[in-house]
PDB file of N, CA and C in Angstrom:
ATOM      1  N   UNK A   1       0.836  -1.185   0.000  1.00  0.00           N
ATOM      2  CA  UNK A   1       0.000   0.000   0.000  1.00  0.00           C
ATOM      3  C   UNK A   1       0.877   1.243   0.000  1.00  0.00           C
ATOM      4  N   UNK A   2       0.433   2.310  -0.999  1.00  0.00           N
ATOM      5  CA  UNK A   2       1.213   3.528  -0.511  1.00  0.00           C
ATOM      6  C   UNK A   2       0.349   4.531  -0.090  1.00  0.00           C
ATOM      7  N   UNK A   3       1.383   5.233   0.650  1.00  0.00           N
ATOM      8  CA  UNK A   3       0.677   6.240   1.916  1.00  0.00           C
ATOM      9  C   UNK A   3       1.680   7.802   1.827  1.00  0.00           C
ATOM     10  N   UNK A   4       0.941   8.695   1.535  1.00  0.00           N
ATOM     11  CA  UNK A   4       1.882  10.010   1.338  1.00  0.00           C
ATOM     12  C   UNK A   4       1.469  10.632   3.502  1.00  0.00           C
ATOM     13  N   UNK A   5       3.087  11.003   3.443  1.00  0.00           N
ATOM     14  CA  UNK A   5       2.762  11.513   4.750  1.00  0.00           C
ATOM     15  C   UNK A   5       3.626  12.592   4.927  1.00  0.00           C
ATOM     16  N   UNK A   6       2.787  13.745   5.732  1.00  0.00           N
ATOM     17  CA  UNK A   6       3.260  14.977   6.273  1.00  0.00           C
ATOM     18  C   UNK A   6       3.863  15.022   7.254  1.00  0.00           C
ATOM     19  N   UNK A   7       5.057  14.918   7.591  1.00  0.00           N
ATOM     20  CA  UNK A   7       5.748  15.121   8.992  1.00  0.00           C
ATOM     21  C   UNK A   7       6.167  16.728   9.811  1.00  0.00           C
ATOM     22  N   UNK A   8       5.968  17.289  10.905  1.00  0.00           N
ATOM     23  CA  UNK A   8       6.198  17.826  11.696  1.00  0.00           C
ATOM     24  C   UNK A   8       6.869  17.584  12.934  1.00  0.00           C
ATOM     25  N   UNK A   9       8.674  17.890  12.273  1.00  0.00           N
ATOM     26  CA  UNK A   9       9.474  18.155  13.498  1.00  0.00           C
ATOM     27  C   UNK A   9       9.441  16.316  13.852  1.00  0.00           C
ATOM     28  N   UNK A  10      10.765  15.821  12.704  1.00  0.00           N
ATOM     29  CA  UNK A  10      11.257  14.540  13.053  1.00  0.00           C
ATOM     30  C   UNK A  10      11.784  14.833  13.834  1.00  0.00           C
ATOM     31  N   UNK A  11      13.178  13.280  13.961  1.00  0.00           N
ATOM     32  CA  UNK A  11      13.648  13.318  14.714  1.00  0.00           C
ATOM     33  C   UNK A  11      15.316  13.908  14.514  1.00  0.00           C
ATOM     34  N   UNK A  12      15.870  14.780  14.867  1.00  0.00           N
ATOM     35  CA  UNK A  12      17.039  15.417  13.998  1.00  0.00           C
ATOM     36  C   UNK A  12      16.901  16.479  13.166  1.00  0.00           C
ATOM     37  N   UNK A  13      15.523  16.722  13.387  1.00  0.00           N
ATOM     38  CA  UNK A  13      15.017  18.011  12.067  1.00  0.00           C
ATOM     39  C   UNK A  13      15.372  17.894  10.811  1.00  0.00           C
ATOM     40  N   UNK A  14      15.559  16.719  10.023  1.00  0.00           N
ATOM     41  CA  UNK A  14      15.928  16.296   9.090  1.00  0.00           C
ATOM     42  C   UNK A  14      15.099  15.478   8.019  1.00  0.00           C
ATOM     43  N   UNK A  15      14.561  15.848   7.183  1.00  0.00           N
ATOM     44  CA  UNK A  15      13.787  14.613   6.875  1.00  0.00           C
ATOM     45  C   UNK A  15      14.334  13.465   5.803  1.00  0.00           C
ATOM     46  N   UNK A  16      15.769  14.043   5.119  1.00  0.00           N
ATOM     47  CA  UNK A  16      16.086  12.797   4.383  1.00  0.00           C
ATOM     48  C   UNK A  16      16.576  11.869   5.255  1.00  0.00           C
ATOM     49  N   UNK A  17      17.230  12.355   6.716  1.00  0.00           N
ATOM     50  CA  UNK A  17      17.609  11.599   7.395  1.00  0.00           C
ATOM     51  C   UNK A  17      16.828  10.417   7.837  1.00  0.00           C
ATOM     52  N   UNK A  18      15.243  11.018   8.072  1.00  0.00           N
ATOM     53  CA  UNK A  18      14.337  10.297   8.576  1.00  0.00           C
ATOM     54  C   UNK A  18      13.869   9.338   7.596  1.00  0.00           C
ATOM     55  N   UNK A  19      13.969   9.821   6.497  1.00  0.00           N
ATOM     56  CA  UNK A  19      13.594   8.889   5.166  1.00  0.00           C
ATOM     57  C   UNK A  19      14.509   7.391   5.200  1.00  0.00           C
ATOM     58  N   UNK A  20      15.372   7.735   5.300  1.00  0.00           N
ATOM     59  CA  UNK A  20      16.837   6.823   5.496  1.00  0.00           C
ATOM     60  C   UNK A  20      16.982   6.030   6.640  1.00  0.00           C
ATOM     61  N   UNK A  21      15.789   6.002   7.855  1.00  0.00           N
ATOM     62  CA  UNK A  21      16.027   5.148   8.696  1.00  0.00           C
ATOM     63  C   UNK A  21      14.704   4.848   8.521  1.00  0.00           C
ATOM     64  N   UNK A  22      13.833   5.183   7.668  1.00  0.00           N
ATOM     65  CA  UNK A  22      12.438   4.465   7.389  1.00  0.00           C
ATOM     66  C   UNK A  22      12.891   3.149   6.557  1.00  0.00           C
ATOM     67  N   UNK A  23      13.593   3.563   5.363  1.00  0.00           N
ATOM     68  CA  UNK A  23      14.335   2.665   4.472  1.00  0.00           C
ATOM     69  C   UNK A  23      15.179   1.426   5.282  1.00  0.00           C
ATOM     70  N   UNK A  24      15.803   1.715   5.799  1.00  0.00           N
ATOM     71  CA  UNK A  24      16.322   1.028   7.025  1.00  0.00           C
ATOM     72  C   UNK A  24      15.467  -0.302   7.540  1.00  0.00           C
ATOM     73  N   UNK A  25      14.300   0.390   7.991  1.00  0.00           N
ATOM     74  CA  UNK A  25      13.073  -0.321   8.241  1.00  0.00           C
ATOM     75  C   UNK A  25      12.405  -1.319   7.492  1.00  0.00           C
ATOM     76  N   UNK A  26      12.864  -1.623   6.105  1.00  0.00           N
ATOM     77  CA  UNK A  26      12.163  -1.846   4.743  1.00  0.00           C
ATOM     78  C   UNK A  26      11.048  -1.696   4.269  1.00  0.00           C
ATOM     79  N   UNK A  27      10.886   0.127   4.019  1.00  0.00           N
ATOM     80  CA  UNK A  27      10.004   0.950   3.537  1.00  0.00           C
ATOM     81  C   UNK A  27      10.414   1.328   2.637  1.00  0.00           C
ATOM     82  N   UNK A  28      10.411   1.356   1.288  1.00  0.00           N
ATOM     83  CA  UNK A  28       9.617   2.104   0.173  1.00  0.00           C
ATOM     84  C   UNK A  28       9.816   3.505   0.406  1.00  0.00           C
ATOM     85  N   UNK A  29      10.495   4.860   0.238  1.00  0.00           N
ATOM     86  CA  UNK A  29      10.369   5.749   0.552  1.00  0.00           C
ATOM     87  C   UNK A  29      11.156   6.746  -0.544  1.00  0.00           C
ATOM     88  N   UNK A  30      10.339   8.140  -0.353  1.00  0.00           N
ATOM     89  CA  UNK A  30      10.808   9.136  -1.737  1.00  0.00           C
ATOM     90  C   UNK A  30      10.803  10.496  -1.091  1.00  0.00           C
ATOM     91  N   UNK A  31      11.374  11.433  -0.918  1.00  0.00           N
ATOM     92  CA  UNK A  31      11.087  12.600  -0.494  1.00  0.00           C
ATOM     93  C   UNK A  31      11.088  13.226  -1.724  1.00  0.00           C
ATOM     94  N   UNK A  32       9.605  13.459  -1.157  1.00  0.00           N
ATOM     95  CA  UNK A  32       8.384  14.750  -2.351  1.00  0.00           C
ATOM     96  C   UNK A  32       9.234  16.190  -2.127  1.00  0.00           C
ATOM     97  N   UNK A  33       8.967  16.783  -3.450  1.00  0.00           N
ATOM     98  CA  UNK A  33       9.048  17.986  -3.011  1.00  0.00           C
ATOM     99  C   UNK A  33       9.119  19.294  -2.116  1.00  0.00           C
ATOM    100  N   UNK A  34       7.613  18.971  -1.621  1.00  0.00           N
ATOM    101  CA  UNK A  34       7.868  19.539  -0.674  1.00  0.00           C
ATOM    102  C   UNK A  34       8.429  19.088   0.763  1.00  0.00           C
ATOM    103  N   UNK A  35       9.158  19.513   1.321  1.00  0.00           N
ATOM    104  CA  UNK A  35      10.152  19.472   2.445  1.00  0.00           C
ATOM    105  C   UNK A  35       9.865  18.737   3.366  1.00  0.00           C
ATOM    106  N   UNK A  36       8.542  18.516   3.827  1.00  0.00           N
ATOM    107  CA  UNK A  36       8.221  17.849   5.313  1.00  0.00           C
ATOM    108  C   UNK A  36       7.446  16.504   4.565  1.00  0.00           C
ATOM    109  N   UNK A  37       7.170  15.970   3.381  1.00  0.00           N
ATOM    110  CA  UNK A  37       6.521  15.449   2.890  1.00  0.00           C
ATOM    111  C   UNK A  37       6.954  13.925   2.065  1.00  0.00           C
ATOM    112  N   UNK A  38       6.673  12.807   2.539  1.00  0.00           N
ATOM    113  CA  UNK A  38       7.478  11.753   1.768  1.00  0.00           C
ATOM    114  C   UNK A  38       5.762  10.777   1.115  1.00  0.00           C
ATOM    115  N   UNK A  39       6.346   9.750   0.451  1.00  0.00           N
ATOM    116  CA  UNK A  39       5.433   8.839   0.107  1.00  0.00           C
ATOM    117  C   UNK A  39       6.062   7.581   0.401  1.00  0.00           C
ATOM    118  N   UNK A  40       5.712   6.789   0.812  1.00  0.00           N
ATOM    119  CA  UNK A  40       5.872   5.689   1.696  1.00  0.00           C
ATOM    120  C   UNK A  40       5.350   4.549   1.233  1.00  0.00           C
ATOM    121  N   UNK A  41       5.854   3.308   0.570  1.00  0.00           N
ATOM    122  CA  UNK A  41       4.991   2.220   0.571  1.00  0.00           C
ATOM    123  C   UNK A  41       5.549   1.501   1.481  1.00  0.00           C
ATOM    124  N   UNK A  42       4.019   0.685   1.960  1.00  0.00           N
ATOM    125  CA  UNK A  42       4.322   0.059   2.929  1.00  0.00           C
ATOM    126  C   UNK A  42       4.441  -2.223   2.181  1.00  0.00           C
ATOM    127  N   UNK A  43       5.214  -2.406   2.311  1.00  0.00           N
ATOM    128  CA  UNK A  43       5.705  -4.064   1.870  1.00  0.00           C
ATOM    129  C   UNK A  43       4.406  -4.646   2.290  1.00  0.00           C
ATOM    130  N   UNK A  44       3.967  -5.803   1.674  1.00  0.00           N
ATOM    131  CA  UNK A  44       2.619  -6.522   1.867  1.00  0.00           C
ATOM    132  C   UNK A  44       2.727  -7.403   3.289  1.00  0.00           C
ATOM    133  N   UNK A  45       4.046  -7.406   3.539  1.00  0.00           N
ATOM    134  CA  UNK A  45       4.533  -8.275   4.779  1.00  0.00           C
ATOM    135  C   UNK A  45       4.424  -8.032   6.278  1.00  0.00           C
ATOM    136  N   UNK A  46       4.195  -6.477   6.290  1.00  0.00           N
ATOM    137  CA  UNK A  46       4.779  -5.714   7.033  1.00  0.00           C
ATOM    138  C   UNK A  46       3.442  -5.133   7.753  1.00  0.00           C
ATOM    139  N   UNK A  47       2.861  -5.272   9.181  1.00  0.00           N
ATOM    140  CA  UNK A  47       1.757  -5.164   9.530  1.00  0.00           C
ATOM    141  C   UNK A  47       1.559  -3.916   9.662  1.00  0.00           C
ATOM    142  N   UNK A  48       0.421  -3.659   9.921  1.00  0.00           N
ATOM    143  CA  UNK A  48       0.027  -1.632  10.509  1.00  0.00           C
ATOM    144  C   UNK A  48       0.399  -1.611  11.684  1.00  0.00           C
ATOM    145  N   UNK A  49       0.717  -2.292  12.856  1.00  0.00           N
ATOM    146  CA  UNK A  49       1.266  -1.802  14.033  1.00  0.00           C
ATOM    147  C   UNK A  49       3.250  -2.149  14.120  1.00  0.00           C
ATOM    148  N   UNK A  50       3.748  -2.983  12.959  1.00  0.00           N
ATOM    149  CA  UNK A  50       4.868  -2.392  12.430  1.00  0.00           C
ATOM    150  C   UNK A  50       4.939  -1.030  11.657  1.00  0.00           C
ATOM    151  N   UNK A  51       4.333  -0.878  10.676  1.00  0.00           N
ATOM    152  CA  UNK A  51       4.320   0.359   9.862  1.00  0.00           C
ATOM    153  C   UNK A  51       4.168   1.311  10.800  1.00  0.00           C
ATOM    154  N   UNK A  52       3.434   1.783  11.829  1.00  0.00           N
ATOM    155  CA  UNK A  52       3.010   2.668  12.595  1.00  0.00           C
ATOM    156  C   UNK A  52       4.052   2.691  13.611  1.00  0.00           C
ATOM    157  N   UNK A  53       4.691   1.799  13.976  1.00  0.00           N
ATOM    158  CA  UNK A  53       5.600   2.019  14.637  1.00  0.00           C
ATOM    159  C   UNK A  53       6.694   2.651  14.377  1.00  0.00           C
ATOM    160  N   UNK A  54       7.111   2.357  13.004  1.00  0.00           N
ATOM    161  CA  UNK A  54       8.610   3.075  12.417  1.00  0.00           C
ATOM    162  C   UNK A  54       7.699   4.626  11.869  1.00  0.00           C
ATOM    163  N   UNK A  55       7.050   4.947  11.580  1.00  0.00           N
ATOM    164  CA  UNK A  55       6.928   5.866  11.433  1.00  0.00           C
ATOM    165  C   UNK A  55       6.846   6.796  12.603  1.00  0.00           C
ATOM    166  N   UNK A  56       6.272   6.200  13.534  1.00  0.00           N
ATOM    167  CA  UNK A  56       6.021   6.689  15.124  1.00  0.00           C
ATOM    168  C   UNK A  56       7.478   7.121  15.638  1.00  0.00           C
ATOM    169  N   UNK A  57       8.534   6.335  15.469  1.00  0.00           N
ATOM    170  CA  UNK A  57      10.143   6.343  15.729  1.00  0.00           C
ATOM    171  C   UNK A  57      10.380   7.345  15.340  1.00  0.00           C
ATOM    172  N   UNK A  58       9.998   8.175  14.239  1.00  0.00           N
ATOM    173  CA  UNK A  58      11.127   9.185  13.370  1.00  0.00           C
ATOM    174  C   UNK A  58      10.400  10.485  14.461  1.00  0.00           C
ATOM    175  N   UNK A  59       9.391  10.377  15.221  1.00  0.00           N
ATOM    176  CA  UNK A  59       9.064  11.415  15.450  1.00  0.00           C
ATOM    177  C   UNK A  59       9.487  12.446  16.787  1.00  0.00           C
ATOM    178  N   UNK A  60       9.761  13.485  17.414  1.00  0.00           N
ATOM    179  CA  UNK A  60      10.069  14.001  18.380  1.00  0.00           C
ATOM    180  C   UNK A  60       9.362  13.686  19.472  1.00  0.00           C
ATOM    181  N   UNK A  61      10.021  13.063  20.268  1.00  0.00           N
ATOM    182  CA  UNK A  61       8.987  13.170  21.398  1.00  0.00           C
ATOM    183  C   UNK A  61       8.066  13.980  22.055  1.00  0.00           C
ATOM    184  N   UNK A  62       8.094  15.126  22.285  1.00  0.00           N
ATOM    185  CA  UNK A  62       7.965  15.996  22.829  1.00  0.00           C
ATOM    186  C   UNK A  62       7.068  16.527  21.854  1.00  0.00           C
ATOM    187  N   UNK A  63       7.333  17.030  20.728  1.00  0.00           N
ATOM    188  CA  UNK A  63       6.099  18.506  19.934  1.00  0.00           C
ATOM    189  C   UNK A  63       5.801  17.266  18.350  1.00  0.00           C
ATOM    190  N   UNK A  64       6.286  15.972  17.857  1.00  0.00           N
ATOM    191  CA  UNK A  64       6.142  16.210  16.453  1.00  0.00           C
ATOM    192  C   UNK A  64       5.194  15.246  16.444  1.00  0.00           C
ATOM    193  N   UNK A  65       4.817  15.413  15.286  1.00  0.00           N
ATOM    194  CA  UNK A  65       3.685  15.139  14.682  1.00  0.00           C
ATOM    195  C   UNK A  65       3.556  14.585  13.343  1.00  0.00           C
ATOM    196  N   UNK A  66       2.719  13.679  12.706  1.00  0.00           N
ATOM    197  CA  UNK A  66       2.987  13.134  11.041  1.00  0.00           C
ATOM    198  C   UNK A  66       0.963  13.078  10.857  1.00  0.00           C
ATOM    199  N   UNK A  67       0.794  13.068   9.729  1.00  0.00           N
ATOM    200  CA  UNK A  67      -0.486  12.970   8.956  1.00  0.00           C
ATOM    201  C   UNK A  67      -0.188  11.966   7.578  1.00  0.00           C
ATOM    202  N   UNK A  68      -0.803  11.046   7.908  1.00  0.00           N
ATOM    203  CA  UNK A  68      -0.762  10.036   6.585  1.00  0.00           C
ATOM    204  C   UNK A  68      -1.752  10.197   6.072  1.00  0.00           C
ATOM    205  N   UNK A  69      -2.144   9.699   4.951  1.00  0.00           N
ATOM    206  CA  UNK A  69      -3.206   9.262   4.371  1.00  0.00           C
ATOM    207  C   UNK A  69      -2.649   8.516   3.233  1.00  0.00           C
ATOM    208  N   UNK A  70      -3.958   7.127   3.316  1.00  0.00           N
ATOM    209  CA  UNK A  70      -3.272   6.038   2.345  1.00  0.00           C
ATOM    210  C   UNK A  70      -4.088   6.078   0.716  1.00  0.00           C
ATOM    211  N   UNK A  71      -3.283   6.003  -0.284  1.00  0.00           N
ATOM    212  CA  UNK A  71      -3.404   6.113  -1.612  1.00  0.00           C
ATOM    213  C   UNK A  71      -5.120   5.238  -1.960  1.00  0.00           C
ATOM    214  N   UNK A  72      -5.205   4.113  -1.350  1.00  0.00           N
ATOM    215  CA  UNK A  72      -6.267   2.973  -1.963  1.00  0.00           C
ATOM    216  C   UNK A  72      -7.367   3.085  -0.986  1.00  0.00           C
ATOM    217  N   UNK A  73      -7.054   3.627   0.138  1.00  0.00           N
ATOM    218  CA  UNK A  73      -8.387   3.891   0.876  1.00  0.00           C
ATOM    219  C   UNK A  73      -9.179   5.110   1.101  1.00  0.00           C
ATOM    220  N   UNK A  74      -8.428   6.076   0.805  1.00  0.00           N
ATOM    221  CA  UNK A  74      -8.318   7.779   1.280  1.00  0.00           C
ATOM    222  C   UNK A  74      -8.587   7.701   2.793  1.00  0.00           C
ATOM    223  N   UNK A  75      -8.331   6.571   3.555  1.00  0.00           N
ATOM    224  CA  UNK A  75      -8.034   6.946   5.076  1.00  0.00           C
ATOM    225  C   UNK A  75      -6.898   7.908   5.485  1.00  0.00           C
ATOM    226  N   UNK A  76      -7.496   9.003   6.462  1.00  0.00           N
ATOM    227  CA  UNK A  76      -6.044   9.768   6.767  1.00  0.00           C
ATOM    228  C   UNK A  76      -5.747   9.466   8.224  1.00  0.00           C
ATOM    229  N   UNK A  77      -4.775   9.569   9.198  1.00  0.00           N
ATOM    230  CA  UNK A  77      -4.346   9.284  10.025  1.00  0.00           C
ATOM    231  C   UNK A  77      -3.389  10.432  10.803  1.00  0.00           C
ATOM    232  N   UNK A  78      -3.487  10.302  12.266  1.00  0.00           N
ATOM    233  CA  UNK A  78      -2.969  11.736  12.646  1.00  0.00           C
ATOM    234  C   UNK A  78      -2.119  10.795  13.755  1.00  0.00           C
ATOM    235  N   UNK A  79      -0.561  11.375  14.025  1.00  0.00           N
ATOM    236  CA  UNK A  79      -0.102  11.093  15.298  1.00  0.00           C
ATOM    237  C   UNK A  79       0.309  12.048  15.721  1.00  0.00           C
ATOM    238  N   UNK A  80       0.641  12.289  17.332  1.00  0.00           N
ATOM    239  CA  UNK A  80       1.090  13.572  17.395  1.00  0.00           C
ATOM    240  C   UNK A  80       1.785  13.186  19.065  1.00  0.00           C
ATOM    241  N   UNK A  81       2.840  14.053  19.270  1.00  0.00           N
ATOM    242  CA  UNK A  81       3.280  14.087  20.700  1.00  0.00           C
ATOM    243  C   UNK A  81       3.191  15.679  20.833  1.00  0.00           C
ATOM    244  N   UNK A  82       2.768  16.559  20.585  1.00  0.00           N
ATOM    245  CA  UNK A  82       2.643  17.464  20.813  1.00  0.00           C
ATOM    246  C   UNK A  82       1.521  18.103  22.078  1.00  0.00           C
ATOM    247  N   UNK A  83       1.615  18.913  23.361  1.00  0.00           N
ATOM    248  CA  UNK A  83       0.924  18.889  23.989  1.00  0.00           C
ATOM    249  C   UNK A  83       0.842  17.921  24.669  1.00  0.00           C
ATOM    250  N   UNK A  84       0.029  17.433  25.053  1.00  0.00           N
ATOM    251  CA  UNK A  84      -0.330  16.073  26.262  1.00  0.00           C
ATOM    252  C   UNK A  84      -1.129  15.017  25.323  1.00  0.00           C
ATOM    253  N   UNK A  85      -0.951  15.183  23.626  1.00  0.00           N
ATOM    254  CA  UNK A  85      -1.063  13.620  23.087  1.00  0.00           C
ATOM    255  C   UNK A  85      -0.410  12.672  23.475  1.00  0.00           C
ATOM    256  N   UNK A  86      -0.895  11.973  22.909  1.00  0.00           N
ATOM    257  CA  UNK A  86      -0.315  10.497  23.545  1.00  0.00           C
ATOM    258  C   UNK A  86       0.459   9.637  22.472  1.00  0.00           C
ATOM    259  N   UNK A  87       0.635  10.195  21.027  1.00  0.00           N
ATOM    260  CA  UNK A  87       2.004   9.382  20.319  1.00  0.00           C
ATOM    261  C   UNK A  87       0.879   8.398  19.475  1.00  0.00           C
ATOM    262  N   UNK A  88      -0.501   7.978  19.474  1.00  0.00           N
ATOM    263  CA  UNK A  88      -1.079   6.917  18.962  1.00  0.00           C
ATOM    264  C   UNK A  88      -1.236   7.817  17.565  1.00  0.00           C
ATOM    265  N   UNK A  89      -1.765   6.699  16.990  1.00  0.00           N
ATOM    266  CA  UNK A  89      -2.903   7.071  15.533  1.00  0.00           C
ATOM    267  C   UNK A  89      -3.979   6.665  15.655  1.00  0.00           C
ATOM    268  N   UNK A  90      -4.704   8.347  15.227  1.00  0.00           N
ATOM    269  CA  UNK A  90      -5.969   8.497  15.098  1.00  0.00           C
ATOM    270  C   UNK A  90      -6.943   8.372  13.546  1.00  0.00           C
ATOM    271  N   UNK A  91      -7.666   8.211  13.648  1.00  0.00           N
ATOM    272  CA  UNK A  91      -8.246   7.921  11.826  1.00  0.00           C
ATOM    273  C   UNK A  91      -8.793   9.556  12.060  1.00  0.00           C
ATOM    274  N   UNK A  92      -8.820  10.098  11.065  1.00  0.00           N
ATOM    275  CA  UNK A  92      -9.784  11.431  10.914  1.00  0.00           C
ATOM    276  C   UNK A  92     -10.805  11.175  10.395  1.00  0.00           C
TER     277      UNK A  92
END
């Protein structure tokens, strides 16, 4: 499945970096144009509470945040540590 996702404030403030330890992960990954923004496929092997997890990894503890949404379902998805969230994914 591929999934384009918006990140806010990885980990390192970096996002090819973050791309590169998604890859790591064996993800599928491209940094889009714009700056905070990658597309992501996720391997047929590879469950949603793996997938959610490495993506969950790249993020700051403290303030960051990512927005997915997947190509074949138009489900979007919110995580966030920002404030007194709690780091899960939410469906919008």
């Amino acid at each position: 499945m591929r999934y384009f996702a918006e990140f806010n404030r990885v980990r390192g403030d970096n996002i090819r970096s973050a791309a590169a330890r998604l890859r790591r992960r064996g993800l599928d990954v491209a940094v889009l144009a714009h700056r905070t923004a990658l597309e992501i496929t996720r391997p047929d092997d590879m469950s949603w509470k793996g997938f959610a997890d490495a993506i969950r990894a790249q993020l700051q503890r403290r303030r960051g945040s990512v927005m997915i949404s997947s190509e074949s379902t138009g489900k979007t998805f919110i995580c966030s540590f920002a404030g007194n969230q709690s780091g899960r994914f939410r469906r919008l």
